[in-house]
C-alpha atoms as a PDB file:
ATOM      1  CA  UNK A   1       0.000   0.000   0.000  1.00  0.00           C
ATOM      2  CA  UNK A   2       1.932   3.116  -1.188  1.00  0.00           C
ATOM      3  CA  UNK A   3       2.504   5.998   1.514  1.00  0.00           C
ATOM      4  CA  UNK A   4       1.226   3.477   4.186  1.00  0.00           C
ATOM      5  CA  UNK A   5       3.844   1.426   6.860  1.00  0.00           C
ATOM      6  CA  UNK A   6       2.340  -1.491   7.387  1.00  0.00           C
ATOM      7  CA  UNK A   7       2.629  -3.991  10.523  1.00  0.00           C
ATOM      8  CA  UNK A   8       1.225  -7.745  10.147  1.00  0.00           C
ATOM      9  CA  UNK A   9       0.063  -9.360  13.008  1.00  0.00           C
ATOM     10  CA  UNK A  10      -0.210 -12.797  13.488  1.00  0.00           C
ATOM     11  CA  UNK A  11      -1.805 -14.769  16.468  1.00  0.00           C
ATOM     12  CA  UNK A  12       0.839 -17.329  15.778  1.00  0.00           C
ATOM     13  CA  UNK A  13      -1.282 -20.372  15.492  1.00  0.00           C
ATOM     14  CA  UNK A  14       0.472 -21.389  12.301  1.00  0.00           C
ATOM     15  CA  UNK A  15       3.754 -22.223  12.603  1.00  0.00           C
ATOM     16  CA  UNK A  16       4.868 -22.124   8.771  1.00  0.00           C
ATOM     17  CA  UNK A  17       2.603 -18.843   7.846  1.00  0.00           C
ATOM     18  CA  UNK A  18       2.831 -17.819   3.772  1.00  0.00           C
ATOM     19  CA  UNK A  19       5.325 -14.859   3.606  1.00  0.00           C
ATOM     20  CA  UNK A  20       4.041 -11.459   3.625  1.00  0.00           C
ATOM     21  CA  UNK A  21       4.939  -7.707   2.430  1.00  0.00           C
ATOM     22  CA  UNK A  22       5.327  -5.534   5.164  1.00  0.00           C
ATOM     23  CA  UNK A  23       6.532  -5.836   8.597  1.00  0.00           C
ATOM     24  CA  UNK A  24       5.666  -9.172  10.671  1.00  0.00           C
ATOM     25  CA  UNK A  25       4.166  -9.357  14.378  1.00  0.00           C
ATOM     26  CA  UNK A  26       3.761 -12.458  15.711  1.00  0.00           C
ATOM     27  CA  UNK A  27       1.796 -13.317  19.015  1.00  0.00           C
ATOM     28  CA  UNK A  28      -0.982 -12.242  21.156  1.00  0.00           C
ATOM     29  CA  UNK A  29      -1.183  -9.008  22.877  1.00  0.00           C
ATOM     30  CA  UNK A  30      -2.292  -9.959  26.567  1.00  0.00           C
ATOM     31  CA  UNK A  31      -6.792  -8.415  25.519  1.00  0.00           C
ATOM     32  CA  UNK A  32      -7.923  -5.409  24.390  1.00  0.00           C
ATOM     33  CA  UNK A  33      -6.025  -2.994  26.474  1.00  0.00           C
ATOM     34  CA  UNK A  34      -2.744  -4.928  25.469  1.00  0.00           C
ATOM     35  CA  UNK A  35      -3.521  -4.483  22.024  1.00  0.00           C
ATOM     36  CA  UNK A  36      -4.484  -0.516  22.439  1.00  0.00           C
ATOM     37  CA  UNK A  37      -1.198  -0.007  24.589  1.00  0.00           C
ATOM     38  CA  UNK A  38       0.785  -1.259  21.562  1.00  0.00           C
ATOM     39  CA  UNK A  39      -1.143   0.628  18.945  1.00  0.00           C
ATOM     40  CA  UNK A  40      -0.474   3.781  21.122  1.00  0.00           C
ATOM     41  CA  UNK A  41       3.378   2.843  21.381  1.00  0.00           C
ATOM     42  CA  UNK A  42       3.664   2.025  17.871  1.00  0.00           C
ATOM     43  CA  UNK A  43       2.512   5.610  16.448  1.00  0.00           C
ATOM     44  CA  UNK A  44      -0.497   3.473  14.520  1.00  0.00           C
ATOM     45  CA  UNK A  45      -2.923   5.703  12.566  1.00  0.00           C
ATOM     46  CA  UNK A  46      -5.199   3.048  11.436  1.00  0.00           C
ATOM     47  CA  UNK A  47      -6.277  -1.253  12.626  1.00  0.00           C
ATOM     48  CA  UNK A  48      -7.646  -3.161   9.688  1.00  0.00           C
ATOM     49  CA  UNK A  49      -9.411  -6.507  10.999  1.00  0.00           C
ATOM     50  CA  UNK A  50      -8.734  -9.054   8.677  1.00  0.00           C
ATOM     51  CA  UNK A  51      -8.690 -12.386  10.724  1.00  0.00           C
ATOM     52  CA  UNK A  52     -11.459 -15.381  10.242  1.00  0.00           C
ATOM     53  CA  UNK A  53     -15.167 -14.497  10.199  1.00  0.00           C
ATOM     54  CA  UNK A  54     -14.878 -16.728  13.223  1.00  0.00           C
ATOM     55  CA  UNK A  55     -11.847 -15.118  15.064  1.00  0.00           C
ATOM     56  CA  UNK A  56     -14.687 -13.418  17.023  1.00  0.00           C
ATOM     57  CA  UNK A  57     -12.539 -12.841  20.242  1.00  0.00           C
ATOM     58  CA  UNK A  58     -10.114 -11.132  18.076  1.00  0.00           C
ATOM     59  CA  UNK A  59     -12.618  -8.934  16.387  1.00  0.00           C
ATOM     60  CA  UNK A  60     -14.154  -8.072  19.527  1.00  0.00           C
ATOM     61  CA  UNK A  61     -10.362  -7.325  20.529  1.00  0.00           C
ATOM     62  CA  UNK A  62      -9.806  -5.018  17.740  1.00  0.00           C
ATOM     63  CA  UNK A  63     -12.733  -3.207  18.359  1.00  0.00           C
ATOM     64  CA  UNK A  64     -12.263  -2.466  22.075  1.00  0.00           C
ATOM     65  CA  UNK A  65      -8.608  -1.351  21.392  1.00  0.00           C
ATOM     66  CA  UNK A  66      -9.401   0.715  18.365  1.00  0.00           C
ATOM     67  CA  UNK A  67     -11.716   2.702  20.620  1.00  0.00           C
ATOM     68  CA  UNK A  68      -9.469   2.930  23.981  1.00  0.00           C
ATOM     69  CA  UNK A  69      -6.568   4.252  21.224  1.00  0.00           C
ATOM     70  CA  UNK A  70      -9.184   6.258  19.478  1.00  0.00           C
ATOM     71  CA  UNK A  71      -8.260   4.835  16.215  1.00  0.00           C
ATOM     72  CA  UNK A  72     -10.219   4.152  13.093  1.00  0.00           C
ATOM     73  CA  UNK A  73     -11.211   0.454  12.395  1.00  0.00           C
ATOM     74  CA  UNK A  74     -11.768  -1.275   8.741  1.00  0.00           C
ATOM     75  CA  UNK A  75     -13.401  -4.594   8.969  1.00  0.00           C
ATOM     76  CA  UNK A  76     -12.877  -6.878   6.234  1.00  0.00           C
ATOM     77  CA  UNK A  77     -15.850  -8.551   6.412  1.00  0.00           C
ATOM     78  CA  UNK A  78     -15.907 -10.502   3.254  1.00  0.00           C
ATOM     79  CA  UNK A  79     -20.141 -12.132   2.356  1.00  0.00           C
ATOM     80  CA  UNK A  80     -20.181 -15.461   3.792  1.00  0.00           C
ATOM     81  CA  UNK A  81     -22.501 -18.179   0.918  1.00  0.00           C
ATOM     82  CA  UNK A  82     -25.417 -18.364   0.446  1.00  0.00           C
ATOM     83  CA  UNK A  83     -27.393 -22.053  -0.484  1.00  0.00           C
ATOM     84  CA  UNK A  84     -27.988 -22.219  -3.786  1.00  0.00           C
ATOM     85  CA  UNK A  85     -30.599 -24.771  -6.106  1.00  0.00           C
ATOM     86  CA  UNK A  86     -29.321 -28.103  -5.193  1.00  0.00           C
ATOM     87  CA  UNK A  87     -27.404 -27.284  -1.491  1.00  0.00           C
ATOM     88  CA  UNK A  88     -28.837 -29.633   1.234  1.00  0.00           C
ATOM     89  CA  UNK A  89     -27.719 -27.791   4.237  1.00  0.00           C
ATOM     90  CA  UNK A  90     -28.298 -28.216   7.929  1.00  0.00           C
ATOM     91  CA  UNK A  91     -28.131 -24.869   9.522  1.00  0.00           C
ATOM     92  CA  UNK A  92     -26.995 -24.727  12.956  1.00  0.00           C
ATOM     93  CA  UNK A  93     -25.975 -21.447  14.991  1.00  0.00           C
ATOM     94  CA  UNK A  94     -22.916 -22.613  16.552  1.00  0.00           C
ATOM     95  CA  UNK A  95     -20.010 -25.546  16.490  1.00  0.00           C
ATOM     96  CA  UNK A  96     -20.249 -26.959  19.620  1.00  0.00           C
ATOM     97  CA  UNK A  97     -22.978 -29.392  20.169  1.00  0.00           C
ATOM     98  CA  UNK A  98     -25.314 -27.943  17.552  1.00  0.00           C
ATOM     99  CA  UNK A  99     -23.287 -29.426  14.940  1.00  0.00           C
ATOM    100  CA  UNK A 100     -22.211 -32.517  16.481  1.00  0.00           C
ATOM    101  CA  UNK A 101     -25.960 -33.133  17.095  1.00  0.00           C
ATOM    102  CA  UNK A 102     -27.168 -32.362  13.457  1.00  0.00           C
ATOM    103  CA  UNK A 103     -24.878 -35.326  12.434  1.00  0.00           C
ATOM    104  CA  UNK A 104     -27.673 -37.728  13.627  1.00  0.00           C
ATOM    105  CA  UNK A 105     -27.729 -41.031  15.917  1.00  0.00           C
ATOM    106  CA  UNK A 106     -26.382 -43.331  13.041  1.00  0.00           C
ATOM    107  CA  UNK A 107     -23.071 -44.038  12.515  1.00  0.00           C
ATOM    108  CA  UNK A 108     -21.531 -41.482   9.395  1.00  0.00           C
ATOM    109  CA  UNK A 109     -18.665 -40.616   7.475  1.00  0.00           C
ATOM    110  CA  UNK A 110     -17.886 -37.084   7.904  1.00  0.00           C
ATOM    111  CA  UNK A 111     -15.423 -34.513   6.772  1.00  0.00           C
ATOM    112  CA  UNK A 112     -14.748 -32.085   9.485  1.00  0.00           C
ATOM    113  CA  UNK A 113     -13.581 -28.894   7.414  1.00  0.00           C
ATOM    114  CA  UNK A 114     -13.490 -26.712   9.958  1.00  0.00           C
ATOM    115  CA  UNK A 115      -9.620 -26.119  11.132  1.00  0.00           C
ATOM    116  CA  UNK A 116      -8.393 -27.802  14.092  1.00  0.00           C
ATOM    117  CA  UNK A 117      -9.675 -25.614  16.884  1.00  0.00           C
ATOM    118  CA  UNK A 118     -12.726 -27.104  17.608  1.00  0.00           C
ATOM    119  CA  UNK A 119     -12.146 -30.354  16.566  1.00  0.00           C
ATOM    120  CA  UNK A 120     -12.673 -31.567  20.035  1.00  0.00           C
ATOM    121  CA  UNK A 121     -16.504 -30.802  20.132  1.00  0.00           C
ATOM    122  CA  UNK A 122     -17.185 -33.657  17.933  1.00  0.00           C
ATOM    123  CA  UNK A 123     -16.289 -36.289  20.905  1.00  0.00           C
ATOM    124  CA  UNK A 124     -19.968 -36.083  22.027  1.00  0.00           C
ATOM    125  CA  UNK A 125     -20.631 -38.190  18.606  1.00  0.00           C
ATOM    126  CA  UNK A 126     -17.803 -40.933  18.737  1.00  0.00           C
ATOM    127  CA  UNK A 127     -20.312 -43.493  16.702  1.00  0.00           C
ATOM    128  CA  UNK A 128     -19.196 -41.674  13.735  1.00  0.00           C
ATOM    129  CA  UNK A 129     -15.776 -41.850  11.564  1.00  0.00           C
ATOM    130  CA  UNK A 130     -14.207 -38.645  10.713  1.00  0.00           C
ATOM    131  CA  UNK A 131     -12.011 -37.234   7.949  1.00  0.00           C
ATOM    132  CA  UNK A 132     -10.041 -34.069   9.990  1.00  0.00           C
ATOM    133  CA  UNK A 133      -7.752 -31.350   7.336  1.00  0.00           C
ATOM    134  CA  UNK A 134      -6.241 -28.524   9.059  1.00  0.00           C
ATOM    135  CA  UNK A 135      -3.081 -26.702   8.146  1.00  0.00           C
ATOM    136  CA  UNK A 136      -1.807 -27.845  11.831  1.00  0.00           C
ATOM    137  CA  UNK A 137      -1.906 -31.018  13.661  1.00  0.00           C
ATOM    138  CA  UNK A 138      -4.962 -31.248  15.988  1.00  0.00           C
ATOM    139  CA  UNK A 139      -3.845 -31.096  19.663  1.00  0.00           C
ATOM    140  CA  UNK A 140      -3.789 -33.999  21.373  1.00  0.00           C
ATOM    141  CA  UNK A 141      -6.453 -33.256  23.841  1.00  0.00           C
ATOM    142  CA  UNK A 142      -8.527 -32.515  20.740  1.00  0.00           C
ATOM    143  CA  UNK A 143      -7.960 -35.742  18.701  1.00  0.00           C
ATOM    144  CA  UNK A 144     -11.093 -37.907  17.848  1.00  0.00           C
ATOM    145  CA  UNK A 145     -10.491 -42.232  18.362  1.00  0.00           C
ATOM    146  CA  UNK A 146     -12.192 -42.497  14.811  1.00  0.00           C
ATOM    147  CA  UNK A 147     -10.374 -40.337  12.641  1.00  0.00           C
ATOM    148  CA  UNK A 148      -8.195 -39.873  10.050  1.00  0.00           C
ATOM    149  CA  UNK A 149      -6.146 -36.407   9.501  1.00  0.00           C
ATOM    150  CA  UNK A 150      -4.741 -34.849   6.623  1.00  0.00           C
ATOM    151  CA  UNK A 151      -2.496 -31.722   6.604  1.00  0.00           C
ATOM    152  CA  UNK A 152      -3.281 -29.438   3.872  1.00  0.00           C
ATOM    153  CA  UNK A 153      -3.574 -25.958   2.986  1.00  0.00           C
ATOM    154  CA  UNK A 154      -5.771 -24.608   0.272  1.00  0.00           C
ATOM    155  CA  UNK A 155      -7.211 -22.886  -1.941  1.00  0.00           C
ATOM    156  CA  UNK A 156      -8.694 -26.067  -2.817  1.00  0.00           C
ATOM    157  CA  UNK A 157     -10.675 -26.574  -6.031  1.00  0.00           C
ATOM    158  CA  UNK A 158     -14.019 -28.120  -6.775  1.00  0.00           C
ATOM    159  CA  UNK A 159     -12.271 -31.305  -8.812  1.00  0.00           C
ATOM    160  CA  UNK A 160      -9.686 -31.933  -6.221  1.00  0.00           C
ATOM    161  CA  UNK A 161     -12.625 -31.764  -3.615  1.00  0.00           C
ATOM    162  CA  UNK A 162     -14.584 -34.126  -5.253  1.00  0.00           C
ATOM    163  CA  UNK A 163     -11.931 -36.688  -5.668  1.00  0.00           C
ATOM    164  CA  UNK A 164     -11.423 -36.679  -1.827  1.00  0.00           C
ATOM    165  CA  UNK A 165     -14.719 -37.234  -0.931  1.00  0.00           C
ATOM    166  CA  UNK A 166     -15.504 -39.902  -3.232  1.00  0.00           C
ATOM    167  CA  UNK A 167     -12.022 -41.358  -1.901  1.00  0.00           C
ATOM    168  CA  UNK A 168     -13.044 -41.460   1.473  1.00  0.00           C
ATOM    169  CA  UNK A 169     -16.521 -42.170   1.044  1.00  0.00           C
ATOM    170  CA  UNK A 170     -17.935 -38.981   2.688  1.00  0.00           C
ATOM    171  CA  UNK A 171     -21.555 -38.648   3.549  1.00  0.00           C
ATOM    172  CA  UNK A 172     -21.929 -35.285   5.084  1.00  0.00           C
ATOM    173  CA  UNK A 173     -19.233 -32.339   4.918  1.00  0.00           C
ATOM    174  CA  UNK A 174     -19.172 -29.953   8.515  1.00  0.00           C
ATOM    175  CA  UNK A 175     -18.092 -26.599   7.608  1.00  0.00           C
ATOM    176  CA  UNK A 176     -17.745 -22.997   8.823  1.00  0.00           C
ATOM    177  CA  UNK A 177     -19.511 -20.116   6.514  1.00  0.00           C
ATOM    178  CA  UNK A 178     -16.276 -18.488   6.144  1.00  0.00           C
ATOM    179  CA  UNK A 179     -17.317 -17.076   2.402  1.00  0.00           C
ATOM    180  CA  UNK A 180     -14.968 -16.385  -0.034  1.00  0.00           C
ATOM    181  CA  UNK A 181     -13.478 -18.254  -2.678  1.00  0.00           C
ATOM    182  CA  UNK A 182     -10.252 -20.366  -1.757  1.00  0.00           C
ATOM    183  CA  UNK A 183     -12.402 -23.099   0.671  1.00  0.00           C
ATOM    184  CA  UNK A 184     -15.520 -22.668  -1.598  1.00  0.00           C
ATOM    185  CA  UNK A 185     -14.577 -25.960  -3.351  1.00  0.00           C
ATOM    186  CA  UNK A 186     -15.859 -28.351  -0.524  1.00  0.00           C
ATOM    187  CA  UNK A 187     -19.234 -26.116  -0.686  1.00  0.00           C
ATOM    188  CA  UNK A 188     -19.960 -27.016  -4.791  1.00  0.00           C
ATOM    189  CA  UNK A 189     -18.453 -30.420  -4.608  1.00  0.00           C
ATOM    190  CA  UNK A 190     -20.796 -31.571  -1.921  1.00  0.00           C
ATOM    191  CA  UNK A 191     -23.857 -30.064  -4.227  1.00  0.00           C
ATOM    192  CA  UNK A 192     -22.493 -31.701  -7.113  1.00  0.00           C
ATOM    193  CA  UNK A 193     -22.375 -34.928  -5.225  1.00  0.00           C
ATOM    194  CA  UNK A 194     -25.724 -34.540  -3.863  1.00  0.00           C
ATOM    195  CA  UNK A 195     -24.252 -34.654  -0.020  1.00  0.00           C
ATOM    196  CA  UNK A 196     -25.464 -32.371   3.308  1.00  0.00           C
ATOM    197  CA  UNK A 197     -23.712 -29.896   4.367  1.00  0.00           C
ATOM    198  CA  UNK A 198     -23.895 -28.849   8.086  1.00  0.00           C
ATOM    199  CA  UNK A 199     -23.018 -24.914   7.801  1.00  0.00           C
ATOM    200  CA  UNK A 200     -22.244 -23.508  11.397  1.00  0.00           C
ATOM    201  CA  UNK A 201     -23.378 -19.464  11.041  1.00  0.00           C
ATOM    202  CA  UNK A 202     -21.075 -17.139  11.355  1.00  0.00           C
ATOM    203  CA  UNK A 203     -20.861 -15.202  15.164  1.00  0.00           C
ATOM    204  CA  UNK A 204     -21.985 -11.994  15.465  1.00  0.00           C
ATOM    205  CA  UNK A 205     -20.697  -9.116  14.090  1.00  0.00           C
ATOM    206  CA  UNK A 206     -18.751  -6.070  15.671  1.00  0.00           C
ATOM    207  CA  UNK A 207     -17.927  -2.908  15.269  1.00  0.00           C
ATOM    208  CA  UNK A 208     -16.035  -0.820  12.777  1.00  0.00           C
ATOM    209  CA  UNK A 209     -16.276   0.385   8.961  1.00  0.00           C
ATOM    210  CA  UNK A 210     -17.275  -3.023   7.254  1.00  0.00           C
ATOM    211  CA  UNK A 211     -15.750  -3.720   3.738  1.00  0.00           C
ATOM    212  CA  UNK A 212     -16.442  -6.815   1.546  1.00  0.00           C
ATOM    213  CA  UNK A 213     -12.775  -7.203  -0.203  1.00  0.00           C
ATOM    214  CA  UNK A 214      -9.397  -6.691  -0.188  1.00  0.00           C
ATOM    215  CA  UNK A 215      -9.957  -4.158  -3.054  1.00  0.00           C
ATOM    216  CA  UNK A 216     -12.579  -2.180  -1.090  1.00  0.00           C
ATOM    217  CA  UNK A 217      -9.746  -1.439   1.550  1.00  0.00           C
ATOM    218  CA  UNK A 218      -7.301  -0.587  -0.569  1.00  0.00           C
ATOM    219  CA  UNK A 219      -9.691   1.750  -2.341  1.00  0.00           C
ATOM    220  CA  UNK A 220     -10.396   3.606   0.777  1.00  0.00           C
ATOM    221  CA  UNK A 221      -6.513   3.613   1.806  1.00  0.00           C
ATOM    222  CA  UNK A 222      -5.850   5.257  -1.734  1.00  0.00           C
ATOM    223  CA  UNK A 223      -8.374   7.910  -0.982  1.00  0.00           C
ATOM    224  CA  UNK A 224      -7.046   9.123   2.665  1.00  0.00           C
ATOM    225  CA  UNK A 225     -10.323  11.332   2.836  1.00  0.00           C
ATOM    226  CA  UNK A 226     -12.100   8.532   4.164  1.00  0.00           C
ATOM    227  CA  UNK A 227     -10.103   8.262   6.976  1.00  0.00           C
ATOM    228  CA  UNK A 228     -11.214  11.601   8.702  1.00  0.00           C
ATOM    229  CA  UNK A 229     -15.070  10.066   7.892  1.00  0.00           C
ATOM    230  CA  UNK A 230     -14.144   7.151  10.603  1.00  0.00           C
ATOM    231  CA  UNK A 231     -12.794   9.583  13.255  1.00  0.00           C
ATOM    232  CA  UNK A 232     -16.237  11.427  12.999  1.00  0.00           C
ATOM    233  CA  UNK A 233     -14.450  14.167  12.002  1.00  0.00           C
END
């Protein structure tokens, strides 16, 4: 972004992370008031939240520490999908339980597609067999007894999607509605199989100036007068 310094932060979670322009941050900040401390030491004009749709602790983070530093705040808030004609999906409003429980009493094969965080709230269902990918191994106090993991990072496409759940004989795909393009491929090659999905909802949103791509930000970076519009000013 020309005329802007830019500072990357990174929880840290991933311990190979794709290289990035700009400078690199890595780790938490110890909350909100951790995170406005720094943003006041570092001179920062500006927070853009770009993490998960379902980083909501982080978002809720950056919004808290944008205010106590009395900073503007860009949300990235790309659309999450939306069913289309041939989509079987069961709708639940969280992970946890919700999802687990929309799997059904009879034993399944399921592709968990859904990182490796909350892996772990799948052990109220241990009748069925799971298929696990995450860019990191699950913990170990996470782990499922029936399940196979694979260690992958995408984008992954709609072919190559296909081909691994015929392979593994998947009846039902759990994902998050992250939105976006690059873990789409699950989404159409469960349609085009004909297989439910169980889409977990996205948390609630925060605060801040919400933008729908990459582009959009850049757009409003490029034309600084919309920065004195977030101050109030």
């Amino acid at each position: 972004m020309p005329g802007w310094r830019v500072t990357l932060s990174l929880a840290g979670r991933t311990k190979a992370p794709l290289a990035q322009a700009g400078a690199l941050r890595i780790g938490g900040f110890g909350g909100a008031e951790g995170l406005a401390d720094y943003l006041r030491a570092a001179g920062m004009e500006l927070v853009i939240d770009a993490t998960h749709p379902f980083a909501a602790r982080i978002s809720a983070n950056a919004v808290r520490a944008a205010e106590m530093a009395g900073l503007p705040l860009l949300v990235l808030d790309r659309p999450g999908w939306v069913r289309r004609e041939g989509d079987r999906w069961i709708e639940v409003g969280s992970m946890g339980e919700a999802a687990a429980a929309a799997l059904g009493e009879a034993p399944r094969r399921v592709f968990l597609a859904i990182g490796r965080q909350e892996v772990g709230a799948f052990r109220v269902a241990p009748q069925h067999r799971y298929l696990v990918r995450s860019v990191e191994p699950v913990a170990a106090e996470n782990a499922l007894a029936q399940a196979q993991y694979i260690l992958s990072r995408g984008p992954f496409a709609e072919a190559d999607e296909m081909a691994l759940l015929r392979e593994h004989g998947i009846e039902v795909v759990v994902a998050k509605n992250s939105g976006g393009d690059a873990t789409y491929g699950k989404i159409a090659a469960a349609r085009a199989l004909g297989l439910p999905v169980v889409m977990v909802a996205r948390p609630p949103a925060g605060g801040g100036m919400k933008l729908e791509s990459p582009e959009a930000v850049l757009s409003l970076l490029d034309h600084a007068r919309g920065i004195p519009a977030l101050r109030g000013e």
